[in-house]
C-alpha atoms as a PDB file:
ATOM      1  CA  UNK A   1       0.000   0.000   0.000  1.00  0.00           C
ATOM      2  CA  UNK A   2       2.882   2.078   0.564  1.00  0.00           C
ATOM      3  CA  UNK A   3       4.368   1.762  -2.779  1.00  0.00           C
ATOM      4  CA  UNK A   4       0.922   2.334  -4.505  1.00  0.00           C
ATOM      5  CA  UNK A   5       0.556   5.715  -2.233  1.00  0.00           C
ATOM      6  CA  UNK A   6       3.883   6.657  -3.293  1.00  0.00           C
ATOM      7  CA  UNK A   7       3.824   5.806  -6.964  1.00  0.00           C
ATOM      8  CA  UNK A   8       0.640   7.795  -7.207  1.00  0.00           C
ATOM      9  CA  UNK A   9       1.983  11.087  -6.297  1.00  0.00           C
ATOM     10  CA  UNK A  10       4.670  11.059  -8.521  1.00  0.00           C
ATOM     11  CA  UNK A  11       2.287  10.135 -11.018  1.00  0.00           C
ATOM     12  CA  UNK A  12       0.171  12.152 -10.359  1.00  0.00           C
ATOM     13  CA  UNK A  13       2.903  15.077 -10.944  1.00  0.00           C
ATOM     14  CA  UNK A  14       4.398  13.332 -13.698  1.00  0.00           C
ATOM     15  CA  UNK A  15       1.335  12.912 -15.752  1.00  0.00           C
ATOM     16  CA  UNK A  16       0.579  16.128 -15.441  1.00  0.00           C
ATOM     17  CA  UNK A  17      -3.208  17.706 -15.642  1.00  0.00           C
ATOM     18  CA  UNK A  18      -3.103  18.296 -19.325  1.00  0.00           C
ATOM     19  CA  UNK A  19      -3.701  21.624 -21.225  1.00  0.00           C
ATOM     20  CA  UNK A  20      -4.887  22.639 -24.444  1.00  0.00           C
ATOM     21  CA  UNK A  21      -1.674  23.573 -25.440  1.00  0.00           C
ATOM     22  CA  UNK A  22      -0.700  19.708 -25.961  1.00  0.00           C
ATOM     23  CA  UNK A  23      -3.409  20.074 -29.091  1.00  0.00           C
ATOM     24  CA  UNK A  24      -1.318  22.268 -31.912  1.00  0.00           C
ATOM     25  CA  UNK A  25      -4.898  22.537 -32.867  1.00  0.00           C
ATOM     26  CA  UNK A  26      -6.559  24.351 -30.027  1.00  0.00           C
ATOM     27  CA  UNK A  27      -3.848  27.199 -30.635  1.00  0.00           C
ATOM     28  CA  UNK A  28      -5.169  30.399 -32.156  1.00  0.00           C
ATOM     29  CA  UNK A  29      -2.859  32.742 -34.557  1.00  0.00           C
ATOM     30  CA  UNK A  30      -0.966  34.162 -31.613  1.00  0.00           C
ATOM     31  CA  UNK A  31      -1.822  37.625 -32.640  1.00  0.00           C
ATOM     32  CA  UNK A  32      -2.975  38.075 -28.927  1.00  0.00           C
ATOM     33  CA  UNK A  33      -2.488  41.069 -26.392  1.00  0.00           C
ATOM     34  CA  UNK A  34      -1.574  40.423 -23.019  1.00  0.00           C
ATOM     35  CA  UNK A  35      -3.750  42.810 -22.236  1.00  0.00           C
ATOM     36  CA  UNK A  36      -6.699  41.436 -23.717  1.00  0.00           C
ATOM     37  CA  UNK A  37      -9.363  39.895 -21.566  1.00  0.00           C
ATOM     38  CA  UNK A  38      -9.768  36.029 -22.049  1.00  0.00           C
ATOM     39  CA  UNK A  39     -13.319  35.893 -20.563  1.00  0.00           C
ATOM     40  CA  UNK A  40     -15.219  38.626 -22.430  1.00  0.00           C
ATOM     41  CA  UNK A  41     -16.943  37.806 -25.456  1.00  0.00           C
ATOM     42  CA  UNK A  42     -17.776  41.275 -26.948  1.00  0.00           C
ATOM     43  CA  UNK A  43     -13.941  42.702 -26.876  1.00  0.00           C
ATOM     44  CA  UNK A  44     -11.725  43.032 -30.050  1.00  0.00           C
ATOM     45  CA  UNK A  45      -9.696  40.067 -29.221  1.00  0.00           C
ATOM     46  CA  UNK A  46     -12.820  37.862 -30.366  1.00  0.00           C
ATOM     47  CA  UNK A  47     -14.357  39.897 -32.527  1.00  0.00           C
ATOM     48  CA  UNK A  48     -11.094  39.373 -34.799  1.00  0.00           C
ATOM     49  CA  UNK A  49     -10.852  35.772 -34.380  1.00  0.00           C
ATOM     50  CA  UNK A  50     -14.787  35.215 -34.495  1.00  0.00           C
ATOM     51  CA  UNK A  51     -15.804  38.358 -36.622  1.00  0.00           C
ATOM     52  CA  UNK A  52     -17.406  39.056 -39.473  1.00  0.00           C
ATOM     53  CA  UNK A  53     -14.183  39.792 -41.469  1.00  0.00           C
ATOM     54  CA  UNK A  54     -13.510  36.184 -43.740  1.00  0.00           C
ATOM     55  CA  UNK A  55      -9.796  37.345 -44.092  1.00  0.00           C
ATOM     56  CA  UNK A  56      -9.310  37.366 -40.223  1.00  0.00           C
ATOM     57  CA  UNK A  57     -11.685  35.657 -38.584  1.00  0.00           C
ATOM     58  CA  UNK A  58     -11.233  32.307 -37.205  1.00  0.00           C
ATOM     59  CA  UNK A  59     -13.347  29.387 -35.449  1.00  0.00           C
ATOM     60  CA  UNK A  60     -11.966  26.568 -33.307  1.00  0.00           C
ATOM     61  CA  UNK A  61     -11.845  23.436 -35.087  1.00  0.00           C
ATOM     62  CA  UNK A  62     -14.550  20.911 -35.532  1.00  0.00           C
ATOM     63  CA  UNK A  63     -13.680  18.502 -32.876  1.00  0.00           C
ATOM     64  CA  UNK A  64     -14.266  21.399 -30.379  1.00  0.00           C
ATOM     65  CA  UNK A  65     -17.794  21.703 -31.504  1.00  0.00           C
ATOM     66  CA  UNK A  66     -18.649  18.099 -31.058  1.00  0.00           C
ATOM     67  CA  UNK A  67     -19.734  18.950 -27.380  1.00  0.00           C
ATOM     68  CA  UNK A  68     -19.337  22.986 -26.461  1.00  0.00           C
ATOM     69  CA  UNK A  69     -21.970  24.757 -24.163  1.00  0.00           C
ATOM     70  CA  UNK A  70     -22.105  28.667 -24.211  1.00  0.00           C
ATOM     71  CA  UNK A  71     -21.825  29.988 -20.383  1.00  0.00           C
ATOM     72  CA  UNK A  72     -24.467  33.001 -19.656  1.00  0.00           C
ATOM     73  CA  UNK A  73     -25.428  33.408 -23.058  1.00  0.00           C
ATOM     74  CA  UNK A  74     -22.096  34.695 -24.194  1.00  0.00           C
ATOM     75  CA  UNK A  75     -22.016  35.043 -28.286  1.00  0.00           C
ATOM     76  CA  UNK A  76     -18.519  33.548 -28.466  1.00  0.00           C
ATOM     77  CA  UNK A  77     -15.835  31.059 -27.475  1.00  0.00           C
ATOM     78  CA  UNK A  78     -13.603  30.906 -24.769  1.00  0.00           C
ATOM     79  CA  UNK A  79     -10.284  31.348 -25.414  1.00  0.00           C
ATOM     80  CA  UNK A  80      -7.355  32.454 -23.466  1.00  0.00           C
ATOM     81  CA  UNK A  81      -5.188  35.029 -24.239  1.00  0.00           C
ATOM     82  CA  UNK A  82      -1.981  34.169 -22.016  1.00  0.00           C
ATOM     83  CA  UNK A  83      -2.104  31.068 -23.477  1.00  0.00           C
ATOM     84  CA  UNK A  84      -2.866  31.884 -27.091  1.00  0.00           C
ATOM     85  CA  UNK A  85      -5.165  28.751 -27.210  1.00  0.00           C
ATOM     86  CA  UNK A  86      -9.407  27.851 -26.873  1.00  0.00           C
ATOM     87  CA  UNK A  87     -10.538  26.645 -23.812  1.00  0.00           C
ATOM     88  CA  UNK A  88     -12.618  23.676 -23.907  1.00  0.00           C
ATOM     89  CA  UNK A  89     -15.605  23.132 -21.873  1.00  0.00           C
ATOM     90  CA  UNK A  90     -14.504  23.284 -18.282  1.00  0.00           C
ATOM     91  CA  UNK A  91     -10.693  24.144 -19.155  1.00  0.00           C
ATOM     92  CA  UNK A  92      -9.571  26.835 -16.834  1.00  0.00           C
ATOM     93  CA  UNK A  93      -6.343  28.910 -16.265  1.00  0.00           C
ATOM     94  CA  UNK A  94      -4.325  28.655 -13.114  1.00  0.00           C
ATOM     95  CA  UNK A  95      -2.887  31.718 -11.914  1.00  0.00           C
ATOM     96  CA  UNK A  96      -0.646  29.711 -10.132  1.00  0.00           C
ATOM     97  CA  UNK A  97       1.372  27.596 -12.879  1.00  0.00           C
ATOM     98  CA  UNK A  98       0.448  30.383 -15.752  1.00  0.00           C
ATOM     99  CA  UNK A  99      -1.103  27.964 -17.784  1.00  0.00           C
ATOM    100  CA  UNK A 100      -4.497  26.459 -18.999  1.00  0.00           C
ATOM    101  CA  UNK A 101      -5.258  23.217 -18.036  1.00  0.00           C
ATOM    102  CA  UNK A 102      -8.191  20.466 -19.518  1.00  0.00           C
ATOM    103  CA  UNK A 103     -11.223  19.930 -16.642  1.00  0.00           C
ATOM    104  CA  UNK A 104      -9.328  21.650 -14.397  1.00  0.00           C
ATOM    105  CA  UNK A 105     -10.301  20.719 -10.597  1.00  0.00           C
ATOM    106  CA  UNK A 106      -7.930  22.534  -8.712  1.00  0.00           C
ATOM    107  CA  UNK A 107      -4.294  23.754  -7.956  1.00  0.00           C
ATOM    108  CA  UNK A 108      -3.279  21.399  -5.149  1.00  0.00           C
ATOM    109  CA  UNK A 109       0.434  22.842  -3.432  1.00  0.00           C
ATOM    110  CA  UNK A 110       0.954  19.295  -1.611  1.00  0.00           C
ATOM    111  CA  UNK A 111       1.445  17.799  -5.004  1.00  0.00           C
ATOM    112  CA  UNK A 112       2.939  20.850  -6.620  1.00  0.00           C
ATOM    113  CA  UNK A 113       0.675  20.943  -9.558  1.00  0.00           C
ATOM    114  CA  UNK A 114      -3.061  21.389 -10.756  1.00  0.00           C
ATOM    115  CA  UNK A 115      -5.160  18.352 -10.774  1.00  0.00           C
ATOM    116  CA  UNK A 116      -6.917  18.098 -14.035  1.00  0.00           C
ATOM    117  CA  UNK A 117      -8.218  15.694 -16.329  1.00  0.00           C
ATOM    118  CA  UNK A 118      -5.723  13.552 -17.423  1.00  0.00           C
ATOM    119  CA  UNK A 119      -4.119  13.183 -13.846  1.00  0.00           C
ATOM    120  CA  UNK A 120      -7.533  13.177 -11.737  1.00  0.00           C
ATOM    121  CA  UNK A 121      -7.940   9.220 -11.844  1.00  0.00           C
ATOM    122  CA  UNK A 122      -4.410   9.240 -10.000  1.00  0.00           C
ATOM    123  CA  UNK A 123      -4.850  11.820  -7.425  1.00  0.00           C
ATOM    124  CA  UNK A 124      -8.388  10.047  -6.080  1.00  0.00           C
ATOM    125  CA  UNK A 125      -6.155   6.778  -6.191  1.00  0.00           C
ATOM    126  CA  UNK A 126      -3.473   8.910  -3.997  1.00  0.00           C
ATOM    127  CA  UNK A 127      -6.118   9.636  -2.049  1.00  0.00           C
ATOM    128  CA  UNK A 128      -7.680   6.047  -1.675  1.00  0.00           C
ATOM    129  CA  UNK A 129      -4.269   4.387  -0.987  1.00  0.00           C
ATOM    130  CA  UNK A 130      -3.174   6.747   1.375  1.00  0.00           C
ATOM    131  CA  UNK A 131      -6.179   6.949   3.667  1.00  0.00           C
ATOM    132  CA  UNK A 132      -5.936   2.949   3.329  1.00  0.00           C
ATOM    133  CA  UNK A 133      -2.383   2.793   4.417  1.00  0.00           C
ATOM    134  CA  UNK A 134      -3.162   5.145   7.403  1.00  0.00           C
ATOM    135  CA  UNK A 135      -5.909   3.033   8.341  1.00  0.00           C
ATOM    136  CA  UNK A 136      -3.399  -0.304   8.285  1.00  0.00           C
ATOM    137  CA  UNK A 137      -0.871   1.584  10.365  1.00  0.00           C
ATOM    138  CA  UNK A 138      -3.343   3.009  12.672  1.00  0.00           C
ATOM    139  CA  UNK A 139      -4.964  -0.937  13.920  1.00  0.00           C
ATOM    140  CA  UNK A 140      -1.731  -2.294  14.030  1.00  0.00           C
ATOM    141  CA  UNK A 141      -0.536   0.173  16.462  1.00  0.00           C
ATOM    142  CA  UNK A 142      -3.722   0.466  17.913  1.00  0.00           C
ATOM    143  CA  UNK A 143      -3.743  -2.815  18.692  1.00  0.00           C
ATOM    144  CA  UNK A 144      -0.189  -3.044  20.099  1.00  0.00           C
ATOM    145  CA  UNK A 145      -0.714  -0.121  22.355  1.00  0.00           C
ATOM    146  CA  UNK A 146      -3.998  -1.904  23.736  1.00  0.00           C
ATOM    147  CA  UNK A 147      -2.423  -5.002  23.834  1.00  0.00           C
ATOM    148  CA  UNK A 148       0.722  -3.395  25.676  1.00  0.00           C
ATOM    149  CA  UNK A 149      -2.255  -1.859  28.658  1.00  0.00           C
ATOM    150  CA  UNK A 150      -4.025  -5.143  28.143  1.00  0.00           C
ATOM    151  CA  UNK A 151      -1.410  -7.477  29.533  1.00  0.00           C
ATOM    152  CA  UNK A 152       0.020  -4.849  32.155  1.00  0.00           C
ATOM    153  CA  UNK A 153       3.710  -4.648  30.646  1.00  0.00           C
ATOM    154  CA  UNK A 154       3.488  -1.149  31.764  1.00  0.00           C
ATOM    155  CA  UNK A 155       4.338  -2.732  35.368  1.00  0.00           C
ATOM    156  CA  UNK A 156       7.856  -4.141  34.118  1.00  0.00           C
ATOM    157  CA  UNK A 157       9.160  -2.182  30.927  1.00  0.00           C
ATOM    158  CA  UNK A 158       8.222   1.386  29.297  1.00  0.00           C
ATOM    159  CA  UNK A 159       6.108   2.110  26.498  1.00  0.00           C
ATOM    160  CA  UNK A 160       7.596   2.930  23.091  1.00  0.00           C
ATOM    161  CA  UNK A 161       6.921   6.804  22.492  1.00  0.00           C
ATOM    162  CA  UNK A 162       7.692   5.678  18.549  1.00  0.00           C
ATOM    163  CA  UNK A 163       4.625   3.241  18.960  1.00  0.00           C
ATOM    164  CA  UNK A 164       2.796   6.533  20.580  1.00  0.00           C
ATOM    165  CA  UNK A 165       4.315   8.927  17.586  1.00  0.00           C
ATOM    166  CA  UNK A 166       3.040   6.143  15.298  1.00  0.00           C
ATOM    167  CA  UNK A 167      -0.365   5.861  16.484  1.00  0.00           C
ATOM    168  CA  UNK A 168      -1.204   9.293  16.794  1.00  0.00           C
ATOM    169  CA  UNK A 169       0.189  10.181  13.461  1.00  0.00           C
ATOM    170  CA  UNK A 170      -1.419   7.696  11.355  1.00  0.00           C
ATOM    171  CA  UNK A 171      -5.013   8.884  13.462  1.00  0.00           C
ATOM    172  CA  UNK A 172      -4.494  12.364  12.421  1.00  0.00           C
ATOM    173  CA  UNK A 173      -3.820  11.636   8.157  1.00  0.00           C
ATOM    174  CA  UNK A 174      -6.483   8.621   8.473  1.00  0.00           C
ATOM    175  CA  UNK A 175      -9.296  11.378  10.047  1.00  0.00           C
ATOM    176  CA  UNK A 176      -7.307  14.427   7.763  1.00  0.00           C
ATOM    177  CA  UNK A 177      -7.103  12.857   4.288  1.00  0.00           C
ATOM    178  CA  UNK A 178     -10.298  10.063   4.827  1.00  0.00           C
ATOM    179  CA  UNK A 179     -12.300  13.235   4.879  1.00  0.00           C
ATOM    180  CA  UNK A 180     -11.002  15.076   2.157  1.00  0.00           C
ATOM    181  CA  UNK A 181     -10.885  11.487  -0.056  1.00  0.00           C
ATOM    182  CA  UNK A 182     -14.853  11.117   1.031  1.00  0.00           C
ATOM    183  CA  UNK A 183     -15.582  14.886  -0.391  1.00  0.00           C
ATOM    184  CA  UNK A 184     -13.310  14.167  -3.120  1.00  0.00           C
ATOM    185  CA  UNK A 185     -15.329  10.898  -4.222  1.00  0.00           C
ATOM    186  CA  UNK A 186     -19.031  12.547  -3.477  1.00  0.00           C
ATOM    187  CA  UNK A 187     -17.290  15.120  -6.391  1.00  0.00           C
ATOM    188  CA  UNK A 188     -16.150  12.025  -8.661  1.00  0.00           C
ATOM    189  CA  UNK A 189     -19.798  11.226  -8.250  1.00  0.00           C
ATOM    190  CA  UNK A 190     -21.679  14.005  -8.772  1.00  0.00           C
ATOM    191  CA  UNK A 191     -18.787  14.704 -11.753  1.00  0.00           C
ATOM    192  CA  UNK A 192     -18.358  18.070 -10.291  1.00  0.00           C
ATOM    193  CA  UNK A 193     -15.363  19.939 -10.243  1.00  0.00           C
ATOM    194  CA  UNK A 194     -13.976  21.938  -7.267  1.00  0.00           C
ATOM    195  CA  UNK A 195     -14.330  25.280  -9.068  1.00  0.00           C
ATOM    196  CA  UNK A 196     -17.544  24.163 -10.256  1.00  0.00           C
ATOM    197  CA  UNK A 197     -18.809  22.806  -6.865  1.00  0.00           C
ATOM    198  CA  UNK A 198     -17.799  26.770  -5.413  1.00  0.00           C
ATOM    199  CA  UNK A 199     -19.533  28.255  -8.521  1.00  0.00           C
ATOM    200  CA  UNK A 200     -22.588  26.264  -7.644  1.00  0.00           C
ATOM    201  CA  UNK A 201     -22.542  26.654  -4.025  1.00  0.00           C
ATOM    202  CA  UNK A 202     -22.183  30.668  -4.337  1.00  0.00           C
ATOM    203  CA  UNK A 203     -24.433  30.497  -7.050  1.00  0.00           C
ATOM    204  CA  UNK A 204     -22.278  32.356  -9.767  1.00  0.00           C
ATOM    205  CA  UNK A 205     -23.621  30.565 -12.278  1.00  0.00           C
ATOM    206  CA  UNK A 206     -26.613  28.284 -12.101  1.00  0.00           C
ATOM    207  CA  UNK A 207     -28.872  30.644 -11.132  1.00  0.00           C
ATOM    208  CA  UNK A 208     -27.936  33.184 -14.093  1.00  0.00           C
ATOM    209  CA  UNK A 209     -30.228  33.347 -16.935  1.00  0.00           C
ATOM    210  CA  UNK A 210     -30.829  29.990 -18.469  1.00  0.00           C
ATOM    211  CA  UNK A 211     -29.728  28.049 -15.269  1.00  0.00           C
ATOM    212  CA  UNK A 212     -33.192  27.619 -13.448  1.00  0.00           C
ATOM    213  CA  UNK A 213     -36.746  26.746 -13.460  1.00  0.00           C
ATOM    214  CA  UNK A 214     -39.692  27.358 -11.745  1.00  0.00           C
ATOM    215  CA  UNK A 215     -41.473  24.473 -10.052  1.00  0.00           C
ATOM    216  CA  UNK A 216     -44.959  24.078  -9.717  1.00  0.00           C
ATOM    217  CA  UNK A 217     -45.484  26.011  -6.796  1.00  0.00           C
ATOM    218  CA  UNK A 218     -43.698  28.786  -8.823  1.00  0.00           C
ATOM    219  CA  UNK A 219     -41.044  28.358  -7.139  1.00  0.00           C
ATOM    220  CA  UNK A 220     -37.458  29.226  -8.279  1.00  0.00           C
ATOM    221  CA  UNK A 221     -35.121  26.081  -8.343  1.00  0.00           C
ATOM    222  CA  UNK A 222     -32.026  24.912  -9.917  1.00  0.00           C
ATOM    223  CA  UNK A 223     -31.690  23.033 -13.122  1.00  0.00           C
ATOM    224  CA  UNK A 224     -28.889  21.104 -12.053  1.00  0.00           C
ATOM    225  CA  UNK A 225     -25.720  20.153 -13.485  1.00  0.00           C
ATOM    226  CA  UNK A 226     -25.157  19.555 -16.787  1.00  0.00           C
ATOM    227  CA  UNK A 227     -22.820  16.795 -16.607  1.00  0.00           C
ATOM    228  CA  UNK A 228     -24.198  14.795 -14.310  1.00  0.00           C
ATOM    229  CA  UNK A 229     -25.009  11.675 -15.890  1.00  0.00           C
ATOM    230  CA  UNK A 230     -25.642   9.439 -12.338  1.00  0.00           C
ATOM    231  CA  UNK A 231     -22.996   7.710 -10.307  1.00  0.00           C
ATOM    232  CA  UNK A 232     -22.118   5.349 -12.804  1.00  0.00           C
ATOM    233  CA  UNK A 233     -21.324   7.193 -15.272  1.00  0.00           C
ATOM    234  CA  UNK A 234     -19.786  10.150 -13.056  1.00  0.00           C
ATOM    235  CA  UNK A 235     -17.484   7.168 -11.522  1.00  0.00           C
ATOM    236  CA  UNK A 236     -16.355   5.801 -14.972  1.00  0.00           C
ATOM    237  CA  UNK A 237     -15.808   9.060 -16.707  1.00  0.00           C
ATOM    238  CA  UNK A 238     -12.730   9.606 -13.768  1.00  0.00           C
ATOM    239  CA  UNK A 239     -11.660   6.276 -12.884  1.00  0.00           C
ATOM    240  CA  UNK A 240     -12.594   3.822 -16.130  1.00  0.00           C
ATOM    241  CA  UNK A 241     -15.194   1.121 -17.157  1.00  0.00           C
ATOM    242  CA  UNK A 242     -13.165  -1.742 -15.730  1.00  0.00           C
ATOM    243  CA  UNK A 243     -12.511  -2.674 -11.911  1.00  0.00           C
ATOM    244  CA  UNK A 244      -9.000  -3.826 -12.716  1.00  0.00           C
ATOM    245  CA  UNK A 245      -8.513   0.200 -13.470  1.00  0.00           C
ATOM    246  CA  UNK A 246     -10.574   1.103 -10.821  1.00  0.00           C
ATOM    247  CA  UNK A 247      -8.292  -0.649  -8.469  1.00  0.00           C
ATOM    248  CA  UNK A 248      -4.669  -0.016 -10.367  1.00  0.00           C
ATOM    249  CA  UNK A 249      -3.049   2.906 -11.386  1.00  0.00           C
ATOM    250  CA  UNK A 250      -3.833   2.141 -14.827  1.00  0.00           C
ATOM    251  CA  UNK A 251      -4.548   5.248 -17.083  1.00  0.00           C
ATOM    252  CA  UNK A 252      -7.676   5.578 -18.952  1.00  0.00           C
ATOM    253  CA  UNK A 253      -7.445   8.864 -20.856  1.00  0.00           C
ATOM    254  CA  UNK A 254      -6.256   9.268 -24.055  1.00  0.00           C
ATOM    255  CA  UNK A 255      -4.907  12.808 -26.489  1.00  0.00           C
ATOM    256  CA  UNK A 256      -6.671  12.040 -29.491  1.00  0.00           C
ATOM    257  CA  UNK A 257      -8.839  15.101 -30.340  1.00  0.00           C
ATOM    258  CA  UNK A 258     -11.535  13.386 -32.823  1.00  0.00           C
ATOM    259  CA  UNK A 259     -14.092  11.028 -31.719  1.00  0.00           C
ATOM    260  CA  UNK A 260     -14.108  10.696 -28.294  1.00  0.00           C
ATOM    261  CA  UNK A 261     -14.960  11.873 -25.040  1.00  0.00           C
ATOM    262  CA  UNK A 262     -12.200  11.052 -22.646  1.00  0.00           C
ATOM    263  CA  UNK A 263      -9.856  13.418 -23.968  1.00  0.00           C
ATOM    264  CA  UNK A 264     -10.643  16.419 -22.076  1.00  0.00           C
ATOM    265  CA  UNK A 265     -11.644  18.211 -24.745  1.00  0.00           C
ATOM    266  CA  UNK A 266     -15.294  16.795 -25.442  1.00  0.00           C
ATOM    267  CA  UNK A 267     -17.532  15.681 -22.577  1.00  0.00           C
ATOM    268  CA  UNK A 268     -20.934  13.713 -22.407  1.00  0.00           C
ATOM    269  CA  UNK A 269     -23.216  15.348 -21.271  1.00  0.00           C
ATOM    270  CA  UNK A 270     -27.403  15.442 -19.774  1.00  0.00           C
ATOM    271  CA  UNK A 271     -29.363  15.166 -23.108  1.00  0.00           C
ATOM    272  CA  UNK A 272     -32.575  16.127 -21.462  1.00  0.00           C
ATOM    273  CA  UNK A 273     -31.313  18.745 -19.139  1.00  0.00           C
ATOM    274  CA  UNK A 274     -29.429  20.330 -22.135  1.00  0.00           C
ATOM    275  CA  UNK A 275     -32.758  20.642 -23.611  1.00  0.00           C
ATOM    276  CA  UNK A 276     -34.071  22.702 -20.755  1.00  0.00           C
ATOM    277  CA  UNK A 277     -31.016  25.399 -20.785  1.00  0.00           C
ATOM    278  CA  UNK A 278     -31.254  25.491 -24.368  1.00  0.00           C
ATOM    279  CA  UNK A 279     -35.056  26.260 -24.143  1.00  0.00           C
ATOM    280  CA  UNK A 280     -33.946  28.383 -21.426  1.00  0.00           C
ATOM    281  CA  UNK A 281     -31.533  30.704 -23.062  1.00  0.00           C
ATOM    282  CA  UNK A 282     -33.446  31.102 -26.351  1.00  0.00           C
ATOM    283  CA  UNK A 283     -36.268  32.478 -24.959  1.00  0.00           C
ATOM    284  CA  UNK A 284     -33.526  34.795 -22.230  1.00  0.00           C
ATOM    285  CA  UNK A 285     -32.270  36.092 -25.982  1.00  0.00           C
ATOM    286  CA  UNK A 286     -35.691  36.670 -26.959  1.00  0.00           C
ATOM    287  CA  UNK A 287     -36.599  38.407 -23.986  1.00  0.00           C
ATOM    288  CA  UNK A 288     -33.204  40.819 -24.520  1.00  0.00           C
ATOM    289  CA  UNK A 289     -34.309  41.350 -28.243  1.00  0.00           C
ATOM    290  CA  UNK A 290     -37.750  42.419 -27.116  1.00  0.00           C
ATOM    291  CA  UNK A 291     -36.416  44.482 -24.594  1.00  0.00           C
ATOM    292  CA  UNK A 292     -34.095  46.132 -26.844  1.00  0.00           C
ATOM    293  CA  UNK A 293     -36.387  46.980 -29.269  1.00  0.00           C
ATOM    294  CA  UNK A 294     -38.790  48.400 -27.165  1.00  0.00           C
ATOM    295  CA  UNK A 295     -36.407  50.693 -25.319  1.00  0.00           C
ATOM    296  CA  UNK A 296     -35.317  51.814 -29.339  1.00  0.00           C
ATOM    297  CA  UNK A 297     -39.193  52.803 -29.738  1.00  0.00           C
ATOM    298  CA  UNK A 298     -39.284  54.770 -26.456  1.00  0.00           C
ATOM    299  CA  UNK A 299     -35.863  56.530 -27.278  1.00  0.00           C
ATOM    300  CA  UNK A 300     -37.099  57.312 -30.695  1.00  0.00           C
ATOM    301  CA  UNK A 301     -40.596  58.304 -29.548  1.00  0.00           C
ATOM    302  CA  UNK A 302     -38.747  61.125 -27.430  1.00  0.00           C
END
């Protein structure tokens, strides 16, 4: 258990979270501005590599439309300008590395790096393993300490304080990291991410525009998330189809950019939920267009 804990960290590091910048086609023509804003989709920046003008304008390639959803009703894709590459669905950049990386989760300073896609299967391993090992250590000290009060040796010999050091170490990463490996599998799950779990919990984004309904009581609820497709599914996106890889570091993930989903590029996602922010957003764009024109009538009527 020890050399599985320890292999997964370095792979973990080694493997790496993946970016966009490993496709050569996910980069745009570098004729970016540091000073350009990434997020906005009404700036310059995009309207020269999505505008109207056929000589400059540009589009991601097809395999990035295979599976792309539009955040908030923006008119235009994500890209980043630091990097000088599109961001994918769920692809953010880490102020911390300088870099984009694919389904980012988060930027995790034990390990030294940002756990993404491609190395996410390894870090909930880490997790798994370690917890597991501390759980090992902490019975068969345990038991040795109880055995040690048990029989009364206290009478004759002293206790080992390394025993004591032992035992109370291995209680404090079994309680520390168990907990953190149970919140970390309730995300595998739900097939959140941590940034999206905090976008959803300070409700940044699920509650803007197309990202509720109203229940029958009228009531204002949630639509949920989109890429929740039930714990199955959620579990074998992350950690594979197959028990063997569910219980070895085995890698699942490939870099192919066509015709696939576990590339960290493309992602499955819920058909019939889709449906409802689609629904959703056409009729928030109607809404806008109505709204527009009347407030053209009323300027023009003064």
């Amino acid at each position: 258990m020890f050399v599985l804990s320890m292999y997964t960290y370095f792979k973990v590091i080694i493997v790496g979270a993946g970016s966009p910048l490993d496709f050569p086609e996910l980069k745009t023509d570098g004729s970016k501005s540091s000073t350009e804003n990434p997020y906005s989709a009404t700036d310059e920046a995009n309207e020269r590599l999505l505008g109207n003008d056929p000589s400059t304008a540009r589009s991601p390639p097809q395999e990035l439309f295979a599976s792309h959803t539009f955040k908030n009703n923006a008119p235009a894709y994500r890209w980043c300008s630091t990097c000088g590459v599109w961001k994918p669905d769920r692809c953010h950049h880490c102020s911390t590395c300088q870099k984009c990386f694919l389904r980012m989760d988060h930027h995790c300073p034990w390990f030294s790096a940002c756990i993404g896609f491609y190395n996410h299967k390894f870090f909930i391993q880490s997790l798994i393993y370690i917890t597991v090992y501390c759980m090992l250590t902490l019975c068969v000290s345990g038991a040795t300490l109880f055995e040690f009060f048990w029989d009364q040796d206290y009478s004759d010999s002293y206790i080992s304080l390394n025993m004591v050091f032992l035992f109370v170490t291995s209680l404090a990463f079994f309680v520390a990291v168990g907990l953190f490996s149970a919140f970390s599998l309730y995300m595998v799950f739900k097939n959140y991410t941590t940034i999206e779990f905090q976008d959803i919990k300070w409700q940044y984004s699920e509650l803007q525009d197309s990202g509720y309904e109203f229940d029958a009581d009228g009531k204002k609820r949630r639509l949920g998330h989109i890429y929740d497709l039930g714990a199955c599914r959620n579990w074998q996106a992350v950690m594979g189809t197959s028990w063997v890889s569910w219980v070895l570091p085995i890698a699942v993930t490939n870099r192919k950019l066509t015709g696939t989903f576990n590339n960290g590029i493309n992602f499955e996602v819920d058909e019939e939920l889709f449906e409802k922010y689609r629904h959703n957003a056409e009729i928030q764009q109607q809404l806008n267009r109505q709204l527009a024109e009347y407030r053209d009538r009323v300027r023009g009527v003064r």
